[in-house]
PDB file of N, CA and C in Angstrom:
ATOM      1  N   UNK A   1      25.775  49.002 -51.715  1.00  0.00           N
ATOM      2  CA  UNK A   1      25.322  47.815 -51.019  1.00  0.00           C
ATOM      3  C   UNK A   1      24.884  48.094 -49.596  1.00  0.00           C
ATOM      4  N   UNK A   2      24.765  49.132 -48.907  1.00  0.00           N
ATOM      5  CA  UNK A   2      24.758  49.847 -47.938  1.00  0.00           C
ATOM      6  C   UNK A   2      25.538  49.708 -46.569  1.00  0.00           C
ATOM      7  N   UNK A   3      27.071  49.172 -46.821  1.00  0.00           N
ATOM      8  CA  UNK A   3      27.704  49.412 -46.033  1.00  0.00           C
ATOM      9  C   UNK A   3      29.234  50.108 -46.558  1.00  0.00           C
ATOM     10  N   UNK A   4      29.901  50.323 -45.710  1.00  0.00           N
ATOM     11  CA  UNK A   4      31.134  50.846 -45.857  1.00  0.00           C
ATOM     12  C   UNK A   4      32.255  49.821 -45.123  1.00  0.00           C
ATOM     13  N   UNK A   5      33.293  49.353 -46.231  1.00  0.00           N
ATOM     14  CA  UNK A   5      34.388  48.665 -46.337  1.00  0.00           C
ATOM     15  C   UNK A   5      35.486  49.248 -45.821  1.00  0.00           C
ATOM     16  N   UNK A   6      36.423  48.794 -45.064  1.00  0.00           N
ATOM     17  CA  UNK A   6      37.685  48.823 -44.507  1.00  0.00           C
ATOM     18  C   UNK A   6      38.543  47.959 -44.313  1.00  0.00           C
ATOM     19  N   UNK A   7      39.531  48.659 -45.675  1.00  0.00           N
ATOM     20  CA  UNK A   7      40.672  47.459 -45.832  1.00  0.00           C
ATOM     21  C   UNK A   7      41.873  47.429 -44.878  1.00  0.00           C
ATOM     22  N   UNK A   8      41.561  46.751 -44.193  1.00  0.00           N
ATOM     23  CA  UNK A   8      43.537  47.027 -42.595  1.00  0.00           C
ATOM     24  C   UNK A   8      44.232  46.319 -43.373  1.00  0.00           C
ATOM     25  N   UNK A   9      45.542  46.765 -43.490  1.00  0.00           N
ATOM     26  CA  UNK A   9      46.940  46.190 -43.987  1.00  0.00           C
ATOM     27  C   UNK A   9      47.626  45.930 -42.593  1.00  0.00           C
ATOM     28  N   UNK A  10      47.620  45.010 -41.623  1.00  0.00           N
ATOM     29  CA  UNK A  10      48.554  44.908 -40.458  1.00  0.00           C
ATOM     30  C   UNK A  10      49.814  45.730 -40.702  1.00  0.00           C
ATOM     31  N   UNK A  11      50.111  45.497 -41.579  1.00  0.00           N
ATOM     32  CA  UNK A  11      51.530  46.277 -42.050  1.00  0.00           C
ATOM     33  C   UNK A  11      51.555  47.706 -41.273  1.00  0.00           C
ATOM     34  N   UNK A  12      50.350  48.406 -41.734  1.00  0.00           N
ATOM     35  CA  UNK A  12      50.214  49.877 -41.542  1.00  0.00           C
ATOM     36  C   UNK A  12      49.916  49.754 -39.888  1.00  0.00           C
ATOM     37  N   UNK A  13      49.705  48.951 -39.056  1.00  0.00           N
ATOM     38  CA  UNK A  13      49.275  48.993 -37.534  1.00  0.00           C
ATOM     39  C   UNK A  13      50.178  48.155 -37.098  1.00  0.00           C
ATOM     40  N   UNK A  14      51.115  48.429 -36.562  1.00  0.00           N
ATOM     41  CA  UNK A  14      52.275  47.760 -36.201  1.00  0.00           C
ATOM     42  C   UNK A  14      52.483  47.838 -34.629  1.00  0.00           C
ATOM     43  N   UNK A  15      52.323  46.290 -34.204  1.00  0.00           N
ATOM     44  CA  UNK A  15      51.881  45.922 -32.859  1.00  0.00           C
ATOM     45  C   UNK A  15      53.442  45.210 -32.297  1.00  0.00           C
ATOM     46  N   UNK A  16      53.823  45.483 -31.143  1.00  0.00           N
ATOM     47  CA  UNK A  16      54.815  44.763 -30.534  1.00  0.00           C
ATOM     48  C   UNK A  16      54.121  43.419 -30.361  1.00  0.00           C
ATOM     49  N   UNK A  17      55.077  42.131 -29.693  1.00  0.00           N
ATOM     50  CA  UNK A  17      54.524  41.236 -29.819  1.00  0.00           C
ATOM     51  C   UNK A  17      53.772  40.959 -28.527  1.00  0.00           C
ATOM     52  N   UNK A  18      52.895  40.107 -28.666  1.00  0.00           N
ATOM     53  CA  UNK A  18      51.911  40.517 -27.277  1.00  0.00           C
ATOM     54  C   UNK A  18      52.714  39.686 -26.099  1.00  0.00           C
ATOM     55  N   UNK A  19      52.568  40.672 -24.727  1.00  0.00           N
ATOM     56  CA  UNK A  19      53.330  40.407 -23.359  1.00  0.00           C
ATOM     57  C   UNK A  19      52.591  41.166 -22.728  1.00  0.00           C
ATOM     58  N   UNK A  20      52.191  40.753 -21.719  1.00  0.00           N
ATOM     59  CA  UNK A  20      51.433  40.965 -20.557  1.00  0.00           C
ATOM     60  C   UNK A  20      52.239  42.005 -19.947  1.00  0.00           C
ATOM     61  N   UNK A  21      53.679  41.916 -20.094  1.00  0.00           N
ATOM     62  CA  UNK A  21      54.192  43.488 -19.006  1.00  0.00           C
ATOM     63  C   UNK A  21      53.942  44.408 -20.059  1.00  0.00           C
ATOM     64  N   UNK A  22      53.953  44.389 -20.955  1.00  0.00           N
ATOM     65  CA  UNK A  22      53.893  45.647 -22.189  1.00  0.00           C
ATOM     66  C   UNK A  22      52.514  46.227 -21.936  1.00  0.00           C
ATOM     67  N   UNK A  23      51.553  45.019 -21.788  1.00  0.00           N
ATOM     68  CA  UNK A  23      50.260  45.422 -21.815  1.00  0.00           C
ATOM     69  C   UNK A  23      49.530  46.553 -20.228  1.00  0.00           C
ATOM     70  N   UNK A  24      50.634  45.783 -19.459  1.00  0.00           N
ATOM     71  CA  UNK A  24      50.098  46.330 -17.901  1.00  0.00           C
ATOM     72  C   UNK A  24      51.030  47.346 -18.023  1.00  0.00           C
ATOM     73  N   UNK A  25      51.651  47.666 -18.649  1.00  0.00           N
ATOM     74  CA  UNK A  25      52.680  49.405 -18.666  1.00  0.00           C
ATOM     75  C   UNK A  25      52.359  50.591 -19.783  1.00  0.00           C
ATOM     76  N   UNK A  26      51.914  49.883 -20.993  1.00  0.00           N
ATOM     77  CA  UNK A  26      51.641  50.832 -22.186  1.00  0.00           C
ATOM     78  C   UNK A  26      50.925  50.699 -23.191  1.00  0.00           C
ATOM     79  N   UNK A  27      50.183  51.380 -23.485  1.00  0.00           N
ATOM     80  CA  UNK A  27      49.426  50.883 -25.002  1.00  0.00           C
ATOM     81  C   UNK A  27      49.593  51.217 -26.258  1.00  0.00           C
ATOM     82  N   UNK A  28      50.031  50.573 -26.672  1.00  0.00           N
ATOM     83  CA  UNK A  28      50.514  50.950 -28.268  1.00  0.00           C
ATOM     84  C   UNK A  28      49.573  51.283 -29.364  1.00  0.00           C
ATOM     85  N   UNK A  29      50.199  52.325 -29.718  1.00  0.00           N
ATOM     86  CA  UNK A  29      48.824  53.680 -30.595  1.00  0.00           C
ATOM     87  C   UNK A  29      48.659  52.918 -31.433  1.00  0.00           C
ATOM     88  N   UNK A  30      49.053  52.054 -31.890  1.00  0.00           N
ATOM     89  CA  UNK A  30      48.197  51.436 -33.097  1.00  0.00           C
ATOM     90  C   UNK A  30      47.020  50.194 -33.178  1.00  0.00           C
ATOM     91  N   UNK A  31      47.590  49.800 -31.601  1.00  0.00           N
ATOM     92  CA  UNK A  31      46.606  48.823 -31.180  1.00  0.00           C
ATOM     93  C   UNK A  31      45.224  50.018 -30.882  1.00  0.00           C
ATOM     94  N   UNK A  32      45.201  51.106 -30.458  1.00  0.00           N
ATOM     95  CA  UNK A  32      44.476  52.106 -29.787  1.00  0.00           C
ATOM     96  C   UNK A  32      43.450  52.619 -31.722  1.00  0.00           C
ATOM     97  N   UNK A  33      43.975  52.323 -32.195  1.00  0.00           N
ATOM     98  CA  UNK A  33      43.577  53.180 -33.971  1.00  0.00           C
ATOM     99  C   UNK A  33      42.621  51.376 -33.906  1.00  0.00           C
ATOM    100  N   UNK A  34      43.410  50.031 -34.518  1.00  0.00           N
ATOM    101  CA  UNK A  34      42.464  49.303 -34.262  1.00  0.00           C
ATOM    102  C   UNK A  34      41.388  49.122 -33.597  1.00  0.00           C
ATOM    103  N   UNK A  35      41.266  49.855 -32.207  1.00  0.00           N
ATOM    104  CA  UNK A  35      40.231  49.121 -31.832  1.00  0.00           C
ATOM    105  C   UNK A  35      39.357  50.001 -31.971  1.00  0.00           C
ATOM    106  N   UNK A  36      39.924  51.378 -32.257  1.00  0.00           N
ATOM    107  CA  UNK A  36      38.576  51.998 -32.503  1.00  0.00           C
ATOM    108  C   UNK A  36      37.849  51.280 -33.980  1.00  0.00           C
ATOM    109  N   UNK A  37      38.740  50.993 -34.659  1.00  0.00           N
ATOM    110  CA  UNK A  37      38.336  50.219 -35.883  1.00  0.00           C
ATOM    111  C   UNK A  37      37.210  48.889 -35.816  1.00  0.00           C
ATOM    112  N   UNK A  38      37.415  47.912 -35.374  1.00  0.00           N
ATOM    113  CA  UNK A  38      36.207  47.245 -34.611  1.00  0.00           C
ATOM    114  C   UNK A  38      36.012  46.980 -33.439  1.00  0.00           C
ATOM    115  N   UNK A  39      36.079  48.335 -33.045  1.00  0.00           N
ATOM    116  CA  UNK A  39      34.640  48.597 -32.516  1.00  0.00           C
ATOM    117  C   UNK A  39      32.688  48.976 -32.931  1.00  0.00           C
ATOM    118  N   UNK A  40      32.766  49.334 -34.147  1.00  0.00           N
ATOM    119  CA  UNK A  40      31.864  49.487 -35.043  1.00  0.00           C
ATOM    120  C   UNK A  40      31.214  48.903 -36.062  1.00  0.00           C
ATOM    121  N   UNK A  41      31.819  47.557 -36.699  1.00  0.00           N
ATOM    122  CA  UNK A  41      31.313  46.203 -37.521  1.00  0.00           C
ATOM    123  C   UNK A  41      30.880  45.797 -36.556  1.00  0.00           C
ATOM    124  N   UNK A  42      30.351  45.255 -38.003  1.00  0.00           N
ATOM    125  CA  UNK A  42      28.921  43.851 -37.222  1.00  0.00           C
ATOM    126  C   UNK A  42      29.707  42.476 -38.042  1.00  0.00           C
ATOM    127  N   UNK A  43      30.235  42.868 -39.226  1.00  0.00           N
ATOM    128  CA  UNK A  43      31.099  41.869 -39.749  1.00  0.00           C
ATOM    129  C   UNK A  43      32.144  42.133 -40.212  1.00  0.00           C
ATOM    130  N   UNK A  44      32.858  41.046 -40.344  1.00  0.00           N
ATOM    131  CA  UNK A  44      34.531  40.800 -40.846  1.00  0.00           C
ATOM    132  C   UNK A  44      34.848  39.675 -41.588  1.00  0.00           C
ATOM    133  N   UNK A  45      36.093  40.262 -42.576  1.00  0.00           N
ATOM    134  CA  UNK A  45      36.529  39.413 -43.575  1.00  0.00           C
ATOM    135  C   UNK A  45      37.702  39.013 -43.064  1.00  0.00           C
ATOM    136  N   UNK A  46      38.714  38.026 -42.919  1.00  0.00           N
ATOM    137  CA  UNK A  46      39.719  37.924 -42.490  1.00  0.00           C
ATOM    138  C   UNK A  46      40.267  37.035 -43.977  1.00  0.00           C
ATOM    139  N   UNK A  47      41.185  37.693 -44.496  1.00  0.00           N
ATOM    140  CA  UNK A  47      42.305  37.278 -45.673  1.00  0.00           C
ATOM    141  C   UNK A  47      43.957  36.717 -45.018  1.00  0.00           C
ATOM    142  N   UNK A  48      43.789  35.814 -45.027  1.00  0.00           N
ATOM    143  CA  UNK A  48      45.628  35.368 -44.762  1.00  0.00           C
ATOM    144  C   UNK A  48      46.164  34.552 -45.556  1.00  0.00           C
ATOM    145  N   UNK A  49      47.573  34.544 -45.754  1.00  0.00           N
ATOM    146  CA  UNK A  49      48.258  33.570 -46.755  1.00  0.00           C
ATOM    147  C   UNK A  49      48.640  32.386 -45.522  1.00  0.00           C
ATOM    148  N   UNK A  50      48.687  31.608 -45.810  1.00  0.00           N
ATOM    149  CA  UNK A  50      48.768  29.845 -45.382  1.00  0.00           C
ATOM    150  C   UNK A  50      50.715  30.047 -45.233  1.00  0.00           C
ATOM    151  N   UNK A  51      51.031  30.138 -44.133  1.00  0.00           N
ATOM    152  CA  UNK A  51      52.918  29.885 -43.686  1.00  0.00           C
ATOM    153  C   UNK A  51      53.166  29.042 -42.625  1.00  0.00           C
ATOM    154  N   UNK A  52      53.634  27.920 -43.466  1.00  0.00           N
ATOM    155  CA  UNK A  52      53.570  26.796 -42.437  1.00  0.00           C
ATOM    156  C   UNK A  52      52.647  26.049 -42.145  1.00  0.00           C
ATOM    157  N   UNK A  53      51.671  25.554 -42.557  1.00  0.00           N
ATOM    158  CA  UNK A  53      49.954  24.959 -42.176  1.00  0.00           C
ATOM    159  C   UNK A  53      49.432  26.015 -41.230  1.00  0.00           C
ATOM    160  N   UNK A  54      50.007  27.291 -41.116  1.00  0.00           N
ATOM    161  CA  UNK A  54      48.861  27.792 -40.455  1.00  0.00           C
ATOM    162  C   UNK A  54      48.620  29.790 -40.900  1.00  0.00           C
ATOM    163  N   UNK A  55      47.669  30.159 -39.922  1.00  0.00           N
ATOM    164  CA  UNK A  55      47.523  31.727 -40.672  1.00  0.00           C
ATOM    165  C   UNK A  55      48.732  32.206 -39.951  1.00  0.00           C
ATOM    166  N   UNK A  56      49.151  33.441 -40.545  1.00  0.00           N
ATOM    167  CA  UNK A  56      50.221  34.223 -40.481  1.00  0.00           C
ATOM    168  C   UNK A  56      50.373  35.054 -39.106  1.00  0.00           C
ATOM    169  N   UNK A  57      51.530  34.788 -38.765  1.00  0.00           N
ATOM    170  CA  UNK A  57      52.002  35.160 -37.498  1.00  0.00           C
ATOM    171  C   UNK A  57      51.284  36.774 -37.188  1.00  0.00           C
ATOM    172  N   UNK A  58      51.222  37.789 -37.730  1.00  0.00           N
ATOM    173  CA  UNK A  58      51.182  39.145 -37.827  1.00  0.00           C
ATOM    174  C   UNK A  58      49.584  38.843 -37.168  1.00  0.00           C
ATOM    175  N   UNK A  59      49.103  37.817 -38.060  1.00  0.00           N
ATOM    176  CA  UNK A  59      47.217  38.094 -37.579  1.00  0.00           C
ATOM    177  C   UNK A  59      47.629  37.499 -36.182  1.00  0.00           C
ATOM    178  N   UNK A  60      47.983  36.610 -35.554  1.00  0.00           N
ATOM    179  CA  UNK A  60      47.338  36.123 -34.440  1.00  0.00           C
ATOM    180  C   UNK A  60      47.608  36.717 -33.963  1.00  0.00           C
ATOM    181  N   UNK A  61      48.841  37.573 -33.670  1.00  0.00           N
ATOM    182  CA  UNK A  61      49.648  38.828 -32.984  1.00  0.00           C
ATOM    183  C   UNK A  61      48.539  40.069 -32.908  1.00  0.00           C
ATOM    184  N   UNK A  62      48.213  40.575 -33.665  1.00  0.00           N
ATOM    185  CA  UNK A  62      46.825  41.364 -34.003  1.00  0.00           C
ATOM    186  C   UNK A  62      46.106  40.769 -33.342  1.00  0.00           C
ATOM    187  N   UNK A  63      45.277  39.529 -33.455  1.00  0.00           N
ATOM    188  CA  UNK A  63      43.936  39.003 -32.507  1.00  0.00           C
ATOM    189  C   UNK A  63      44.112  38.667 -30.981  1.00  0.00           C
ATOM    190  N   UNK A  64      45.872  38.254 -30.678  1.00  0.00           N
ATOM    191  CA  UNK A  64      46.159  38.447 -29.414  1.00  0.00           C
ATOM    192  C   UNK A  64      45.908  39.541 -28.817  1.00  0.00           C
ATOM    193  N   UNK A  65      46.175  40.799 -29.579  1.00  0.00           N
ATOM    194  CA  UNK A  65      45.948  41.987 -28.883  1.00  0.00           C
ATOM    195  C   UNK A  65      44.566  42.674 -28.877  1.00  0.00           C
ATOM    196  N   UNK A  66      43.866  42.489 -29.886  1.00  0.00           N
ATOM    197  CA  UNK A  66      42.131  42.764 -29.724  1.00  0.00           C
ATOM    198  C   UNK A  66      41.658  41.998 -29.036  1.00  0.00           C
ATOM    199  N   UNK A  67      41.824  40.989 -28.456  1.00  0.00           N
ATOM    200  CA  UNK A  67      41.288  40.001 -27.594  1.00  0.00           C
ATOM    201  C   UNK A  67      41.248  40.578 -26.011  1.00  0.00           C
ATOM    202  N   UNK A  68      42.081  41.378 -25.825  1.00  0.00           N
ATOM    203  CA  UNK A  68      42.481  41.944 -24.224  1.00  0.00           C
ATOM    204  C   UNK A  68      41.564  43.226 -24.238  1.00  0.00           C
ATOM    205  N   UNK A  69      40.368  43.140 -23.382  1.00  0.00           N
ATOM    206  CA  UNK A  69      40.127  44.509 -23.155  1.00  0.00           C
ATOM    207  C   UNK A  69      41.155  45.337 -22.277  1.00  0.00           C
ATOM    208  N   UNK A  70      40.545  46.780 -22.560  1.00  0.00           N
ATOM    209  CA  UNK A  70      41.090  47.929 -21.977  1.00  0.00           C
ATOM    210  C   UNK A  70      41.421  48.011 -20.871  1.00  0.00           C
ATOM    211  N   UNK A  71      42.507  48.143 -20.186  1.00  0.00           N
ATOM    212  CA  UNK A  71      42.766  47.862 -19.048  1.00  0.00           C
ATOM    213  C   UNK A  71      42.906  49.302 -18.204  1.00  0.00           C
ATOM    214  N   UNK A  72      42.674  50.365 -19.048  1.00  0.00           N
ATOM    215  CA  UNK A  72      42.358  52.080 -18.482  1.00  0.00           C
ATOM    216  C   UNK A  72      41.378  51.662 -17.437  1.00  0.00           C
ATOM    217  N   UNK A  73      40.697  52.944 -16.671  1.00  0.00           N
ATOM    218  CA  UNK A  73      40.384  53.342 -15.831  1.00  0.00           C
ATOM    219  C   UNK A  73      38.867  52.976 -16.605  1.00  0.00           C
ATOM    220  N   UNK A  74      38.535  54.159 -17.697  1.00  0.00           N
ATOM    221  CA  UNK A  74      37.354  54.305 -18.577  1.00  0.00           C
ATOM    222  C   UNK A  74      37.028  52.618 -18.845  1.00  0.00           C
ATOM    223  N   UNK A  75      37.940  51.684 -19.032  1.00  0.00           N
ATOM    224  CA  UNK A  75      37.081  50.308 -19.623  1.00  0.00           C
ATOM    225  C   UNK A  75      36.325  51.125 -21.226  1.00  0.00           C
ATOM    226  N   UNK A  76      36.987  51.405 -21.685  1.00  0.00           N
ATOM    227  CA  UNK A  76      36.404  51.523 -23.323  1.00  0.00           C
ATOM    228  C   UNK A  76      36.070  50.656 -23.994  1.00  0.00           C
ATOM    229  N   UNK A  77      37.084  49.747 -23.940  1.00  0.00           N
ATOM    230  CA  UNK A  77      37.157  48.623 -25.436  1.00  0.00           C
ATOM    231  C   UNK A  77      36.779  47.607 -24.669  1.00  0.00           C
ATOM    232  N   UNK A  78      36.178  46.770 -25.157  1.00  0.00           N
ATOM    233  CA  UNK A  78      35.822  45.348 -24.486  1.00  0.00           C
ATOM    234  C   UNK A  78      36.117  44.604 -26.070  1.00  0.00           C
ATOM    235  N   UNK A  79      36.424  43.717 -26.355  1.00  0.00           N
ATOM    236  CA  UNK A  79      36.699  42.598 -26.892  1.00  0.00           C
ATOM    237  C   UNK A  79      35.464  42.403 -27.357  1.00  0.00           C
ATOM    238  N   UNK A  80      35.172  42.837 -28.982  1.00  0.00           N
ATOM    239  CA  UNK A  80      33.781  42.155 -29.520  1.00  0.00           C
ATOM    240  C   UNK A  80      33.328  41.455 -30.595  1.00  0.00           C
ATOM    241  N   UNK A  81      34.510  40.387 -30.214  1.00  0.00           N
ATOM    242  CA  UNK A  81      34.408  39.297 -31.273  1.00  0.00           C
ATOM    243  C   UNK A  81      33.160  38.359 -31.282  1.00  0.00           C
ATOM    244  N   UNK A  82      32.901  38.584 -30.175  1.00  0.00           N
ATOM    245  CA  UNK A  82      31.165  37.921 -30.200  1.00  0.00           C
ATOM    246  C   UNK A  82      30.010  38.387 -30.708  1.00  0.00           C
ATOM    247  N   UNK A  83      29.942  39.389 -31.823  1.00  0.00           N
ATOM    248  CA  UNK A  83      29.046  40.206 -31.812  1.00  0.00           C
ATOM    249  C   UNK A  83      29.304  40.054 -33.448  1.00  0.00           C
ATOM    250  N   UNK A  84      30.707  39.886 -33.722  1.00  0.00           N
ATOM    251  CA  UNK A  84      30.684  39.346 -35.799  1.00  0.00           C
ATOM    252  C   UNK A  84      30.005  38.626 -36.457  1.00  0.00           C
ATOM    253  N   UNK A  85      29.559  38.633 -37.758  1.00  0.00           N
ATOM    254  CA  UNK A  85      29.580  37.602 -38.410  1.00  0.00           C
ATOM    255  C   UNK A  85      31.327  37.683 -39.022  1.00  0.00           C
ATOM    256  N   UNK A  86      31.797  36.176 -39.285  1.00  0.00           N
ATOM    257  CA  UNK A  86      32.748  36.414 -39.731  1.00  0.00           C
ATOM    258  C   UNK A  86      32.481  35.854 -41.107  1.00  0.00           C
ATOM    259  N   UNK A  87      33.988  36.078 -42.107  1.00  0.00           N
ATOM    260  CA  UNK A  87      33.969  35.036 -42.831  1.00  0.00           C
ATOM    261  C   UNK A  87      35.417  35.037 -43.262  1.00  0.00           C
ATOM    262  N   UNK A  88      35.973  34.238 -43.466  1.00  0.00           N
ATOM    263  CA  UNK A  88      37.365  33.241 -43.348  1.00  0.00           C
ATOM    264  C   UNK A  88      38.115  33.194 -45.019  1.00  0.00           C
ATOM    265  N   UNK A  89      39.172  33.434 -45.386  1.00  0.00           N
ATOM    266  CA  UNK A  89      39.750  32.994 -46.566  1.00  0.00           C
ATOM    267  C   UNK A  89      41.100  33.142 -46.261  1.00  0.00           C
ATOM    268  N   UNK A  90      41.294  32.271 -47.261  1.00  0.00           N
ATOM    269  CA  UNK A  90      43.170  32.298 -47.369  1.00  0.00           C
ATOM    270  C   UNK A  90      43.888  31.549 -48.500  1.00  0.00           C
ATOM    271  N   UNK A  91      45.525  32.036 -48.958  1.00  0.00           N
ATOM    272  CA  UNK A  91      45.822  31.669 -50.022  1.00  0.00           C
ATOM    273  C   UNK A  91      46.619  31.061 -49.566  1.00  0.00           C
ATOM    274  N   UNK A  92      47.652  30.301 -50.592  1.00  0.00           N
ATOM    275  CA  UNK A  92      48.565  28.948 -50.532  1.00  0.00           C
ATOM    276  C   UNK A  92      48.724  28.666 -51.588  1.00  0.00           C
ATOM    277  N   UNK A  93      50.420  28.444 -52.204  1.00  0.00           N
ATOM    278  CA  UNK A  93      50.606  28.307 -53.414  1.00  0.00           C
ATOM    279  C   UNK A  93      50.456  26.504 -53.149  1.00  0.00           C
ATOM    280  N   UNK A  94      50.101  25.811 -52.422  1.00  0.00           N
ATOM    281  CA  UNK A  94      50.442  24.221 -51.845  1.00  0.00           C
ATOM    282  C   UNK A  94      48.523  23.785 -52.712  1.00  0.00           C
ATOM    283  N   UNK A  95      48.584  22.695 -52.172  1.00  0.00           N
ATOM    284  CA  UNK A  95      47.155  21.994 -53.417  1.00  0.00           C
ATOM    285  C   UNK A  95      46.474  22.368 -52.534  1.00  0.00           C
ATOM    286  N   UNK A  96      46.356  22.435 -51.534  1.00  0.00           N
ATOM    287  CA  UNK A  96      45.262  22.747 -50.249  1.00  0.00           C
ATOM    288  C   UNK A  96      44.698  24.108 -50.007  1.00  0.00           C
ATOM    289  N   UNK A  97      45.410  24.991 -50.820  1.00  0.00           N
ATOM    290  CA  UNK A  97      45.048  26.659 -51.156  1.00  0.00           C
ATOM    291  C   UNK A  97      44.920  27.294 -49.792  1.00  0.00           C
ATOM    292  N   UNK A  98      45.625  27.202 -48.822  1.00  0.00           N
ATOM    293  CA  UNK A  98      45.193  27.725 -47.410  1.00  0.00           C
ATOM    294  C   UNK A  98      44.402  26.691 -45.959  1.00  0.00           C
ATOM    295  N   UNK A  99      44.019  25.601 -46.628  1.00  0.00           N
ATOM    296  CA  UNK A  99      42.825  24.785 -45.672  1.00  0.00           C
ATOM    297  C   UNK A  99      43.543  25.071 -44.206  1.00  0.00           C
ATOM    298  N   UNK A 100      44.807  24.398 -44.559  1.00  0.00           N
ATOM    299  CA  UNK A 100      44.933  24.316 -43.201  1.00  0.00           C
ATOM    300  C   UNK A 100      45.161  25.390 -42.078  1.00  0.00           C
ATOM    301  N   UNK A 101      45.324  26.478 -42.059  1.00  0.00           N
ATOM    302  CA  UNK A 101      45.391  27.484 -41.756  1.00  0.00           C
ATOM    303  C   UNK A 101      43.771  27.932 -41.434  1.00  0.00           C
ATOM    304  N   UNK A 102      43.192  27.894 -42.317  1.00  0.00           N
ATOM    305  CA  UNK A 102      41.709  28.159 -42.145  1.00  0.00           C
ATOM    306  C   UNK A 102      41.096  27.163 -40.901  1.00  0.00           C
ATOM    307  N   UNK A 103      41.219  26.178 -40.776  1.00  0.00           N
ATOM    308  CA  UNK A 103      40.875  25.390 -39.750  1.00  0.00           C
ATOM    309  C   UNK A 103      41.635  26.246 -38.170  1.00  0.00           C
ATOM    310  N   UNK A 104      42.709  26.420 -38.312  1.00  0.00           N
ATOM    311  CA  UNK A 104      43.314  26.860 -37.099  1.00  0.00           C
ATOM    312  C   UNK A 104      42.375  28.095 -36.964  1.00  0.00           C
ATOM    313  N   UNK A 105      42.632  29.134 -37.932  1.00  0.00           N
ATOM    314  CA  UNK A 105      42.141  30.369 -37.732  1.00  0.00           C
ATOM    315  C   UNK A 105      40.221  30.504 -36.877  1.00  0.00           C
ATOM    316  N   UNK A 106      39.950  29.727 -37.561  1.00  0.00           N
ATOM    317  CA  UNK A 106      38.200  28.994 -37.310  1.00  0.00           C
ATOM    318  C   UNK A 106      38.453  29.065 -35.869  1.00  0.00           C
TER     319      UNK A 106
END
């Protein structure tokens, strides 16, 4: 189809929870593996299960932390969520199959 797919399991990139002193003292190698990760799409799929009416704690924790550019010297990473197409899904054993969660996530 002429692109190449990359499936992230948050699981496997395991982020402390986001804090501004963590962020102004250290960077956590896995946030550092993500961003080299998109940094290079043009698009993204985002899959979450629906906990609680909304998407799952682990993603926003994840998008809290891609959201902060690089605060090094170099300025590498800039935040380039403006530059996706996205597209949105999610499951839910509830009649609403995810909606509400999808609205937040949006």
């Amino acid at each position: 189809l002429g692109y190449d797919a990359i499936n992230i399991n948050l699981a496997d990139y395991p982020l402390p929870l986001f804090n501004e002193d963590i962020e102004n003292t250290e960077t956590p190698a896995s946030l550092n593996d993500l961003r080299r990760i998109f940094s290079s799409p043009t698009s993204i799929l985002i899959a979450s299960p629906e906990y609680n009416g909304s998407f799952s704690a682990a993603l926003k924790n994840t998008l809290d932390w891609l959201s902060r550019p690089d605060n090094s010297d170099s300025n590498v990473y800039q935040p380039p969520f403006n530059r996706f197409t996205v597209a949105l899904t999610a499951a839910s054993p509830g009649s609403l199959g995810g909606l509400r969660g999808l609205g937040q996530l949006r």
